[in-house]
PDB file of N, CA and C in Angstrom:
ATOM      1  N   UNK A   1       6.779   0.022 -98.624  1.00  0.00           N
ATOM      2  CA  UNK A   1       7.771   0.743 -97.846  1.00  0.00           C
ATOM      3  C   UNK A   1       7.163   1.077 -96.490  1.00  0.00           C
ATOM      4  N   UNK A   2       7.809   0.361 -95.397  1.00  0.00           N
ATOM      5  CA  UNK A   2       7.177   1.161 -94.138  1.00  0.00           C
ATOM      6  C   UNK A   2       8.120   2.158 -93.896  1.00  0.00           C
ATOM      7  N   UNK A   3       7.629   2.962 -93.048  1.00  0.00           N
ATOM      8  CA  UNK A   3       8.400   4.473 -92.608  1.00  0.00           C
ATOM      9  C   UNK A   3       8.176   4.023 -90.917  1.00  0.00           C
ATOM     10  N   UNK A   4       9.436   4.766 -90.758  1.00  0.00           N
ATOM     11  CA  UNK A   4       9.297   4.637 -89.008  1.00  0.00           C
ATOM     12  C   UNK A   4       9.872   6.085 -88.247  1.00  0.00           C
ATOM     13  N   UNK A   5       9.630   6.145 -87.467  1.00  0.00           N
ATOM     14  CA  UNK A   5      10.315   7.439 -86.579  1.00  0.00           C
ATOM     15  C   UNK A   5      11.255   7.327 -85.816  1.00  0.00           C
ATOM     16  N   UNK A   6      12.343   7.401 -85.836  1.00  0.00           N
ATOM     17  CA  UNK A   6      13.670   5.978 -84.977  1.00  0.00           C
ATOM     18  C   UNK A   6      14.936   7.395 -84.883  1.00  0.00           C
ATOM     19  N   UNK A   7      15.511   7.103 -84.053  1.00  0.00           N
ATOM     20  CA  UNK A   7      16.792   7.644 -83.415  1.00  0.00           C
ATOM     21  C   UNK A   7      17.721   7.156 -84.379  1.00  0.00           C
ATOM     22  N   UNK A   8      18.652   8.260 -84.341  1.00  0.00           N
ATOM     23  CA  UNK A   8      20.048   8.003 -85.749  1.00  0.00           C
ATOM     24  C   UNK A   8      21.160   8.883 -84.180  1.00  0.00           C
ATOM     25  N   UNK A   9      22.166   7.790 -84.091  1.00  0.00           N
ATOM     26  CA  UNK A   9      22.894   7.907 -83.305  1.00  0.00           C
ATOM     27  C   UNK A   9      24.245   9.178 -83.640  1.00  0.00           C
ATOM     28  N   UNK A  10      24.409  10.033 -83.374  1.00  0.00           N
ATOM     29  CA  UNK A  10      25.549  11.087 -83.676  1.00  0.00           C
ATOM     30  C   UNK A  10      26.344  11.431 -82.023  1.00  0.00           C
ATOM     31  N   UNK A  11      27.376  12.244 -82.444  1.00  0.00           N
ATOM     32  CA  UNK A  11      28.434  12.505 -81.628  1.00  0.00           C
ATOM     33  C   UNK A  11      29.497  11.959 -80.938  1.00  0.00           C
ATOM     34  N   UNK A  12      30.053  12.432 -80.173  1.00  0.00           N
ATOM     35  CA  UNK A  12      31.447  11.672 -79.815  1.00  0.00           C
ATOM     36  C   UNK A  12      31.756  10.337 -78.660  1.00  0.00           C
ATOM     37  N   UNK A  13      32.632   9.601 -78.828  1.00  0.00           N
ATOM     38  CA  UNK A  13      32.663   8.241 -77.720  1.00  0.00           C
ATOM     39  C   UNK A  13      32.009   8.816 -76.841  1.00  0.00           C
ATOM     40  N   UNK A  14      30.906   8.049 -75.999  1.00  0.00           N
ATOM     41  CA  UNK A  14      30.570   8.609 -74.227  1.00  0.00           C
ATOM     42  C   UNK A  14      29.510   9.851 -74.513  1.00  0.00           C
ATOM     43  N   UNK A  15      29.381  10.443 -75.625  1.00  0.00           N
ATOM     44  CA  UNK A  15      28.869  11.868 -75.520  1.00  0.00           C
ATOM     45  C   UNK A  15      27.918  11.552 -76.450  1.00  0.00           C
ATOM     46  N   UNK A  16      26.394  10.746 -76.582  1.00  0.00           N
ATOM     47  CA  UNK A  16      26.012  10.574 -77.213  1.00  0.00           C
ATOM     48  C   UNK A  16      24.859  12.151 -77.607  1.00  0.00           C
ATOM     49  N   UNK A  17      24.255  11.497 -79.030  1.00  0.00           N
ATOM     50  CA  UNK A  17      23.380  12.875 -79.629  1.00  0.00           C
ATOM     51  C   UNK A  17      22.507  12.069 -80.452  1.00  0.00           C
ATOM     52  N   UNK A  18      21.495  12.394 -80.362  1.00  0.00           N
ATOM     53  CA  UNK A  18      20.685  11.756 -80.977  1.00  0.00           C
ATOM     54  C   UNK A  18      19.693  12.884 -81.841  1.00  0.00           C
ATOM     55  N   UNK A  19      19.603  12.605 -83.556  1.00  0.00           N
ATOM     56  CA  UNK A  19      18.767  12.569 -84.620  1.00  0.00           C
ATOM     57  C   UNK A  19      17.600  12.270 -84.297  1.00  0.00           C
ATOM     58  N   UNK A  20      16.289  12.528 -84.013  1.00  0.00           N
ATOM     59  CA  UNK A  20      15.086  11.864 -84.353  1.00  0.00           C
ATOM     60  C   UNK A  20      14.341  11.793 -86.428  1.00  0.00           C
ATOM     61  N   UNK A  21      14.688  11.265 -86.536  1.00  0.00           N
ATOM     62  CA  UNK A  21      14.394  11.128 -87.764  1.00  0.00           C
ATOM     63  C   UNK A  21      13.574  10.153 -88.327  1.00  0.00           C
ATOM     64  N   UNK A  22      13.008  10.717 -89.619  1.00  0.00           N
ATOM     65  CA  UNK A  22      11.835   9.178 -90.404  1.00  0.00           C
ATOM     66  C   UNK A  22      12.589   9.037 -91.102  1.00  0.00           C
ATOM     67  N   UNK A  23      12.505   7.718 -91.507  1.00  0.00           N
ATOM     68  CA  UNK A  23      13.218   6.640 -92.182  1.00  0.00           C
ATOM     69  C   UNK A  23      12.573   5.517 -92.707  1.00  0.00           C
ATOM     70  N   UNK A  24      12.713   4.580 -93.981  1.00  0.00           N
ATOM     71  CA  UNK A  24      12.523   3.631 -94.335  1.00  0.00           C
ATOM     72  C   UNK A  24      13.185   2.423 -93.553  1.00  0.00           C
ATOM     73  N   UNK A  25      11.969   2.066 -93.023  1.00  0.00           N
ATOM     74  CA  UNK A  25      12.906   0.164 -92.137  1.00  0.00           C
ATOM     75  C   UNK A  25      13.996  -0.081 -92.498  1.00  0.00           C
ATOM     76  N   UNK A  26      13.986  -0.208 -93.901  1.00  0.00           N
ATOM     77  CA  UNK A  26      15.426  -1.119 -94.677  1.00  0.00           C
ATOM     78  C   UNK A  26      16.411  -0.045 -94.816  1.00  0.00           C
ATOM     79  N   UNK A  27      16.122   1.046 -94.566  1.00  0.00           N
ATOM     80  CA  UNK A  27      17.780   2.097 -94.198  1.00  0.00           C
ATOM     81  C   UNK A  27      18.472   1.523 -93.203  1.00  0.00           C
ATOM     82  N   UNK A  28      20.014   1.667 -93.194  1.00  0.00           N
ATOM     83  CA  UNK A  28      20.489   1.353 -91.801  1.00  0.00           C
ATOM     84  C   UNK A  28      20.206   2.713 -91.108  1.00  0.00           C
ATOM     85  N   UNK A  29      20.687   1.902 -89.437  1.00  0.00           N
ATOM     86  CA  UNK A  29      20.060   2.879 -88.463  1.00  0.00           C
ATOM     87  C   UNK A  29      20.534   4.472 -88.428  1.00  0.00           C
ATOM     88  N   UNK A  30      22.286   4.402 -88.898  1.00  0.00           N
ATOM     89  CA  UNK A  30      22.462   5.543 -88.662  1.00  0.00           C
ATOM     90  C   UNK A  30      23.090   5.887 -90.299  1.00  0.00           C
ATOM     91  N   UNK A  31      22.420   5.594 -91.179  1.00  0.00           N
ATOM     92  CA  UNK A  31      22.482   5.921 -92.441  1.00  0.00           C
ATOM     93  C   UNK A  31      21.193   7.248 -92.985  1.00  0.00           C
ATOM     94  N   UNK A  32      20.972   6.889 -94.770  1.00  0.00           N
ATOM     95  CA  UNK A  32      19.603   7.810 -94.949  1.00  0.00           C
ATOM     96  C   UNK A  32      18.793   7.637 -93.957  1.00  0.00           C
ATOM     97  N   UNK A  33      18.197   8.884 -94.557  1.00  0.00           N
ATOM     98  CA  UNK A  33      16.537   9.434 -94.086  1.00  0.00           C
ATOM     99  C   UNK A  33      15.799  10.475 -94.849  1.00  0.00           C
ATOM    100  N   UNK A  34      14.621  10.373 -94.680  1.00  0.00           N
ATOM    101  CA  UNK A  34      13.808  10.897 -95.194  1.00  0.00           C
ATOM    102  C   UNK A  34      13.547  12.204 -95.133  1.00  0.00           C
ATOM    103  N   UNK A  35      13.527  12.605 -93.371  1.00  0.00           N
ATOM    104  CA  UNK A  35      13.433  13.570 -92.676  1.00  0.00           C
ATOM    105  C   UNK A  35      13.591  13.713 -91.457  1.00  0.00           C
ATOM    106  N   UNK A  36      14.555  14.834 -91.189  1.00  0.00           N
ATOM    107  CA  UNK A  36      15.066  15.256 -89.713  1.00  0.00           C
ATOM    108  C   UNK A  36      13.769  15.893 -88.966  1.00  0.00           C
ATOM    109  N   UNK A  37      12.931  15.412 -88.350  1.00  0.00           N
ATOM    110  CA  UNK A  37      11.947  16.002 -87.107  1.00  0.00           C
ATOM    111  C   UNK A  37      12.488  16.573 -86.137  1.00  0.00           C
ATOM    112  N   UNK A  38      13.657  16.200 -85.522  1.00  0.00           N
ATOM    113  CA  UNK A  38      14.252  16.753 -84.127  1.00  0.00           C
ATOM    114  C   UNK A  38      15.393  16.066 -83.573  1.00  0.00           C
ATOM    115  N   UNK A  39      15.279  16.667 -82.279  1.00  0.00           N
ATOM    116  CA  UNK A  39      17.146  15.902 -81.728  1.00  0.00           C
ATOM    117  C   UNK A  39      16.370  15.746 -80.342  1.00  0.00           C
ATOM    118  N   UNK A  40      17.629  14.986 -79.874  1.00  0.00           N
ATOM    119  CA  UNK A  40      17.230  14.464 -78.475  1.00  0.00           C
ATOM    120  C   UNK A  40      18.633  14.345 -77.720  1.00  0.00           C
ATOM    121  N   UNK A  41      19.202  15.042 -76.564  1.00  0.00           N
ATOM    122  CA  UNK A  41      20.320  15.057 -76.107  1.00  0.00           C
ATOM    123  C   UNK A  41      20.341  14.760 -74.443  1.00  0.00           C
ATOM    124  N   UNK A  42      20.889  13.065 -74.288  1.00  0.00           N
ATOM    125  CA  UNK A  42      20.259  12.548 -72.920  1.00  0.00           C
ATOM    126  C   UNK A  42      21.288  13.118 -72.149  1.00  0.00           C
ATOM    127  N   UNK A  43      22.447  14.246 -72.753  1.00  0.00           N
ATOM    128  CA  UNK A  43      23.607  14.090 -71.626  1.00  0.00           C
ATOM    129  C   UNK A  43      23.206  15.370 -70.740  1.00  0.00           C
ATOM    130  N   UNK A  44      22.300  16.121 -70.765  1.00  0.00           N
ATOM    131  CA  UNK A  44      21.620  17.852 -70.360  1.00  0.00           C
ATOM    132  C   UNK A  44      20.759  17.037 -68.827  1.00  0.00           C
ATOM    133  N   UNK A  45      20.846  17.626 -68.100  1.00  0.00           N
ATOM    134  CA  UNK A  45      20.391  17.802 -66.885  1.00  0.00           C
ATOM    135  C   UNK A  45      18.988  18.794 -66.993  1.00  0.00           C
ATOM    136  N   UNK A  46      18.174  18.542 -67.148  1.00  0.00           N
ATOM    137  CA  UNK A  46      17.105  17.461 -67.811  1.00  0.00           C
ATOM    138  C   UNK A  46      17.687  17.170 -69.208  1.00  0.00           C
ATOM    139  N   UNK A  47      17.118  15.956 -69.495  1.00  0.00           N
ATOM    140  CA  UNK A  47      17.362  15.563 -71.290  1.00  0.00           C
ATOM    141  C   UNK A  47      16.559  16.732 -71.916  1.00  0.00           C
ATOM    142  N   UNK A  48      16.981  17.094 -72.961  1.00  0.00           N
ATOM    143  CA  UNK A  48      16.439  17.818 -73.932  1.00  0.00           C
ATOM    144  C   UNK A  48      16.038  17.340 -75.047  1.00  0.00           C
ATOM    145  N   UNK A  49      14.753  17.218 -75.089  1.00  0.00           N
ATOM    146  CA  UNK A  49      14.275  17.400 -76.648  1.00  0.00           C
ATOM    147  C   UNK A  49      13.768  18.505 -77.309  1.00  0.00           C
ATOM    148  N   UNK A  50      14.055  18.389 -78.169  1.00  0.00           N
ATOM    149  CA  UNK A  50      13.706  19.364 -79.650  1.00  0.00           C
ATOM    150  C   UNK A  50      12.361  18.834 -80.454  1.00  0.00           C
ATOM    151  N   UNK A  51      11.570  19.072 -80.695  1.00  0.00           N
ATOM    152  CA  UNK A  51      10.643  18.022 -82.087  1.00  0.00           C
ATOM    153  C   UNK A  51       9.772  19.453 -82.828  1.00  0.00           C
ATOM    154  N   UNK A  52      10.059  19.154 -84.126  1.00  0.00           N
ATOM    155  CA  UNK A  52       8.898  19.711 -84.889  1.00  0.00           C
ATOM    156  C   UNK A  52       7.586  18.801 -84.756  1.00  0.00           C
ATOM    157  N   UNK A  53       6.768  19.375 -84.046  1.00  0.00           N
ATOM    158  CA  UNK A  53       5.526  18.668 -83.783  1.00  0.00           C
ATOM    159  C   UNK A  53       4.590  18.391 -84.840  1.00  0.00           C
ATOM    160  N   UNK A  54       4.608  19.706 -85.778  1.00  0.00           N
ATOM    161  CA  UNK A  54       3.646  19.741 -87.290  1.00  0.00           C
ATOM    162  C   UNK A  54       4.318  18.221 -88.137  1.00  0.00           C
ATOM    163  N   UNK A  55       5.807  18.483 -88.473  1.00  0.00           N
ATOM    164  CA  UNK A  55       6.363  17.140 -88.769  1.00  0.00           C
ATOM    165  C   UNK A  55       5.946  15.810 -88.550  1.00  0.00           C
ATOM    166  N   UNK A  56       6.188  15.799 -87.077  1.00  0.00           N
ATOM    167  CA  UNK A  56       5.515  14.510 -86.138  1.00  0.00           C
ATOM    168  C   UNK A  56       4.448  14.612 -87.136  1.00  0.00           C
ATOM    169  N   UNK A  57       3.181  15.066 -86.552  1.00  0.00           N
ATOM    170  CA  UNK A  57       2.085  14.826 -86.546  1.00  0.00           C
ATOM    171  C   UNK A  57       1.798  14.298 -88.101  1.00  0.00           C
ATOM    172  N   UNK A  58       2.387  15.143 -88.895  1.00  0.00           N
ATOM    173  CA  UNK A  58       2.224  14.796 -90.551  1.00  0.00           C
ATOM    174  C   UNK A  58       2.305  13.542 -90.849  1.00  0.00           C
ATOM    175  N   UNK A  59       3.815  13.180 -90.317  1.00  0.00           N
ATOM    176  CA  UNK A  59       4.310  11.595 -90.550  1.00  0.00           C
ATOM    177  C   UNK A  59       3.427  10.544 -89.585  1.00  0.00           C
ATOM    178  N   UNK A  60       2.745  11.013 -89.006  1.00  0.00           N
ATOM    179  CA  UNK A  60       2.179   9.745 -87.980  1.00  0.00           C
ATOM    180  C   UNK A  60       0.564   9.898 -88.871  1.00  0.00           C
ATOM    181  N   UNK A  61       0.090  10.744 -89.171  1.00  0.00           N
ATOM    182  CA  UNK A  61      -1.122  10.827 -89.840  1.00  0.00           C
ATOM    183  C   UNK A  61      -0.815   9.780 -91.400  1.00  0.00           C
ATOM    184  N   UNK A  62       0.611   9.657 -91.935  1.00  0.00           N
ATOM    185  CA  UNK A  62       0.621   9.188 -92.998  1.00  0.00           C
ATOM    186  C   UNK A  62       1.442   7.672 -92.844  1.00  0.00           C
ATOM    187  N   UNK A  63       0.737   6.890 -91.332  1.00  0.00           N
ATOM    188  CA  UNK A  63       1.347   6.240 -91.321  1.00  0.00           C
ATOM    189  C   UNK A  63       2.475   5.015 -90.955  1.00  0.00           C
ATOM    190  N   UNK A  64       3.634   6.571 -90.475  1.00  0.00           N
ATOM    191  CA  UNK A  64       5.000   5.928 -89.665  1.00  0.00           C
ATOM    192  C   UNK A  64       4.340   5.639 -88.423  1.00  0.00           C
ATOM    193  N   UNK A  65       5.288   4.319 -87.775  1.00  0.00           N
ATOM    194  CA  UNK A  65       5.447   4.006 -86.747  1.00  0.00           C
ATOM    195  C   UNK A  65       6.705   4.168 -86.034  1.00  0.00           C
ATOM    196  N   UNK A  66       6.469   4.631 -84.603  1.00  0.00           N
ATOM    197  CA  UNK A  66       7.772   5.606 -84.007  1.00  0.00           C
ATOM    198  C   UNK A  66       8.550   4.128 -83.452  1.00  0.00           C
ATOM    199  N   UNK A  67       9.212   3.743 -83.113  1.00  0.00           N
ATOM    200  CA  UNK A  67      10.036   3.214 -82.028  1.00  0.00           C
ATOM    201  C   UNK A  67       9.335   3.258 -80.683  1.00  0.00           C
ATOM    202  N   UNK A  68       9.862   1.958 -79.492  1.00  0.00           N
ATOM    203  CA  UNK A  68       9.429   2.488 -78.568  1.00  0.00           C
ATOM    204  C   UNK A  68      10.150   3.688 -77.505  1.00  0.00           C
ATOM    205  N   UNK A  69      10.957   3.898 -77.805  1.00  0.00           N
ATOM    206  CA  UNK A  69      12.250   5.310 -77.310  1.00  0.00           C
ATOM    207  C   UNK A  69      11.717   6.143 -77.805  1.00  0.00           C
ATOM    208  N   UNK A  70      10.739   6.657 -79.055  1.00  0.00           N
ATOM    209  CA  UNK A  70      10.616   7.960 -80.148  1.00  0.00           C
ATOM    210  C   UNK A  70       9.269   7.905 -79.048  1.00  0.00           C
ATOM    211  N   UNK A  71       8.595   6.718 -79.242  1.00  0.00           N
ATOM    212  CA  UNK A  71       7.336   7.019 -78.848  1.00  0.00           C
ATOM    213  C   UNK A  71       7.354   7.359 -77.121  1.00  0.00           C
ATOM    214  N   UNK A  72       7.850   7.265 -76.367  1.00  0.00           N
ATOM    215  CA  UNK A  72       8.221   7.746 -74.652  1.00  0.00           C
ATOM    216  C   UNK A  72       8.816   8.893 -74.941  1.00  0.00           C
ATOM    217  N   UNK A  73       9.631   9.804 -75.803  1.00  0.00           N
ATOM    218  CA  UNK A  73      10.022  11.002 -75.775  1.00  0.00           C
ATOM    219  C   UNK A  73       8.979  11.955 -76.889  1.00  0.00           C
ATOM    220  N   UNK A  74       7.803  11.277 -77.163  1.00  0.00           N
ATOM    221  CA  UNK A  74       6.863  11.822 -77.874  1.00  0.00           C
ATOM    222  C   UNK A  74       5.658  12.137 -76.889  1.00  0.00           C
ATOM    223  N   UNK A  75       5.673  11.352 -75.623  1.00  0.00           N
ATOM    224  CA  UNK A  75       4.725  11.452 -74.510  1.00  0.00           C
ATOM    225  C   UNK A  75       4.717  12.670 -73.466  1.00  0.00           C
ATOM    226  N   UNK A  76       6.615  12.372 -73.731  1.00  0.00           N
ATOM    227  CA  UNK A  76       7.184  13.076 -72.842  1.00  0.00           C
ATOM    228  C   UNK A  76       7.118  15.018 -72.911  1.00  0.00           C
ATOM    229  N   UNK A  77       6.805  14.720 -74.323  1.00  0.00           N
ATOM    230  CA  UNK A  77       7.179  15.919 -75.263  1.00  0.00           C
ATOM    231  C   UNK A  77       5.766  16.460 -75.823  1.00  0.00           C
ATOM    232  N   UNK A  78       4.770  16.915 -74.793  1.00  0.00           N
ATOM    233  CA  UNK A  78       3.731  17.386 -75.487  1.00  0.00           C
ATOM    234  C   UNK A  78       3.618  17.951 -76.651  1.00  0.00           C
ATOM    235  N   UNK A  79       3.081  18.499 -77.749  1.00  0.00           N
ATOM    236  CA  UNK A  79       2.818  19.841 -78.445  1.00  0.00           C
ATOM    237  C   UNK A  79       2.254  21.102 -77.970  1.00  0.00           C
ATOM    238  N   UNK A  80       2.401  21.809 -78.197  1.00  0.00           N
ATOM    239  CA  UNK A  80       2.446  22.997 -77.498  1.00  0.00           C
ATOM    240  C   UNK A  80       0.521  23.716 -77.709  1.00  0.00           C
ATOM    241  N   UNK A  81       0.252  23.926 -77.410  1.00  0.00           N
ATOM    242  CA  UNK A  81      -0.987  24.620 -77.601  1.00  0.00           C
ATOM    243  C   UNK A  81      -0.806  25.583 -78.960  1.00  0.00           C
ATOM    244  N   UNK A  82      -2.537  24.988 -79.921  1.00  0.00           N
ATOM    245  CA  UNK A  82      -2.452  26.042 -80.831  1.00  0.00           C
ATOM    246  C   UNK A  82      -3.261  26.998 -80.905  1.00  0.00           C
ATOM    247  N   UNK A  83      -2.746  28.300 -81.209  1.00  0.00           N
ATOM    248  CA  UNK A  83      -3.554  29.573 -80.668  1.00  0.00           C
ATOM    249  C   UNK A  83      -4.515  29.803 -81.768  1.00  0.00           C
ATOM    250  N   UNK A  84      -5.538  29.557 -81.545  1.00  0.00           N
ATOM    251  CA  UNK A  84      -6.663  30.153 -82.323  1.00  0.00           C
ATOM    252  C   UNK A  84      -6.850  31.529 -82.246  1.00  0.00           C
ATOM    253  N   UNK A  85      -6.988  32.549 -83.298  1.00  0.00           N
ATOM    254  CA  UNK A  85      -7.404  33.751 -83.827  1.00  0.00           C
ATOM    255  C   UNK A  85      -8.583  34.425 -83.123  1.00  0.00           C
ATOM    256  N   UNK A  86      -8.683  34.992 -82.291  1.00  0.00           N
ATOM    257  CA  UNK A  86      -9.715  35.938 -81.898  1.00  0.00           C
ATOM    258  C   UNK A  86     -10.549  36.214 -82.749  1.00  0.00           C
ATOM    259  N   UNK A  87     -11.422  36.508 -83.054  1.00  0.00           N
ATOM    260  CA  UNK A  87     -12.034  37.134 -84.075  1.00  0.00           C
ATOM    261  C   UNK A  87     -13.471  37.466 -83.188  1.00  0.00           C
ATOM    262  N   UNK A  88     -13.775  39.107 -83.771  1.00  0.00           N
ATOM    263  CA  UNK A  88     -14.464  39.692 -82.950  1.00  0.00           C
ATOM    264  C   UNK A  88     -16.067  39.948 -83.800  1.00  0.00           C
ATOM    265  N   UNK A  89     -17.279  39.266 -83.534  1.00  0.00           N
ATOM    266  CA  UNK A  89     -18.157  39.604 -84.241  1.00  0.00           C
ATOM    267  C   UNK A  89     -19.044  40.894 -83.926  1.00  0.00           C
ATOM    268  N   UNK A  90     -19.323  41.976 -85.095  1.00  0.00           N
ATOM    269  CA  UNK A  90     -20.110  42.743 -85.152  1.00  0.00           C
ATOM    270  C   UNK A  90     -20.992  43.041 -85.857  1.00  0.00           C
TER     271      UNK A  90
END
């Protein structure tokens, strides 16, 4: 089974919305999935993305390969800095 990270097309004529989701290759495109990671909405002045990054990162550590569209809005879409704990020695 390969897994991939691929766009699942939603919303109305002209008004597109886009799913980022993992999926099995042999799903159709805008059928199952595995798991919803995020959305992506090109009609916003800037585009907006959404991504659970922990998600991402899980599924790419185990694997999936994104698309080349998932993977340019994955570039685009840093992760956010993770805050390490202070901790004060005495």
């Amino acid at each position: 089974m390969s897994v991939t990270i691929r766009l699942s097309r939603h919303g109305a004529k002209k008004r597109p919305f886009y799913r980022i989701v993992v999926a099995d290759s042999r799903y159709p495109t805008d059928g199952r999935y595995v798991e919803l990671v995020g959305t992506y909405d090109p009609k916003t002045n800037p585009p907006q993305v959404k991504l659970q990054h922990d998600k991402v990162a899980h599924w790419l550590a185990r694997g999936a390969r994104p698309t080349s569209t998932v993977a340019s809005l994955l570039k685009r879409t840093p992760a956010p800095p993770v805050e390490v704990a202070a901790t004060t020695l005495t």
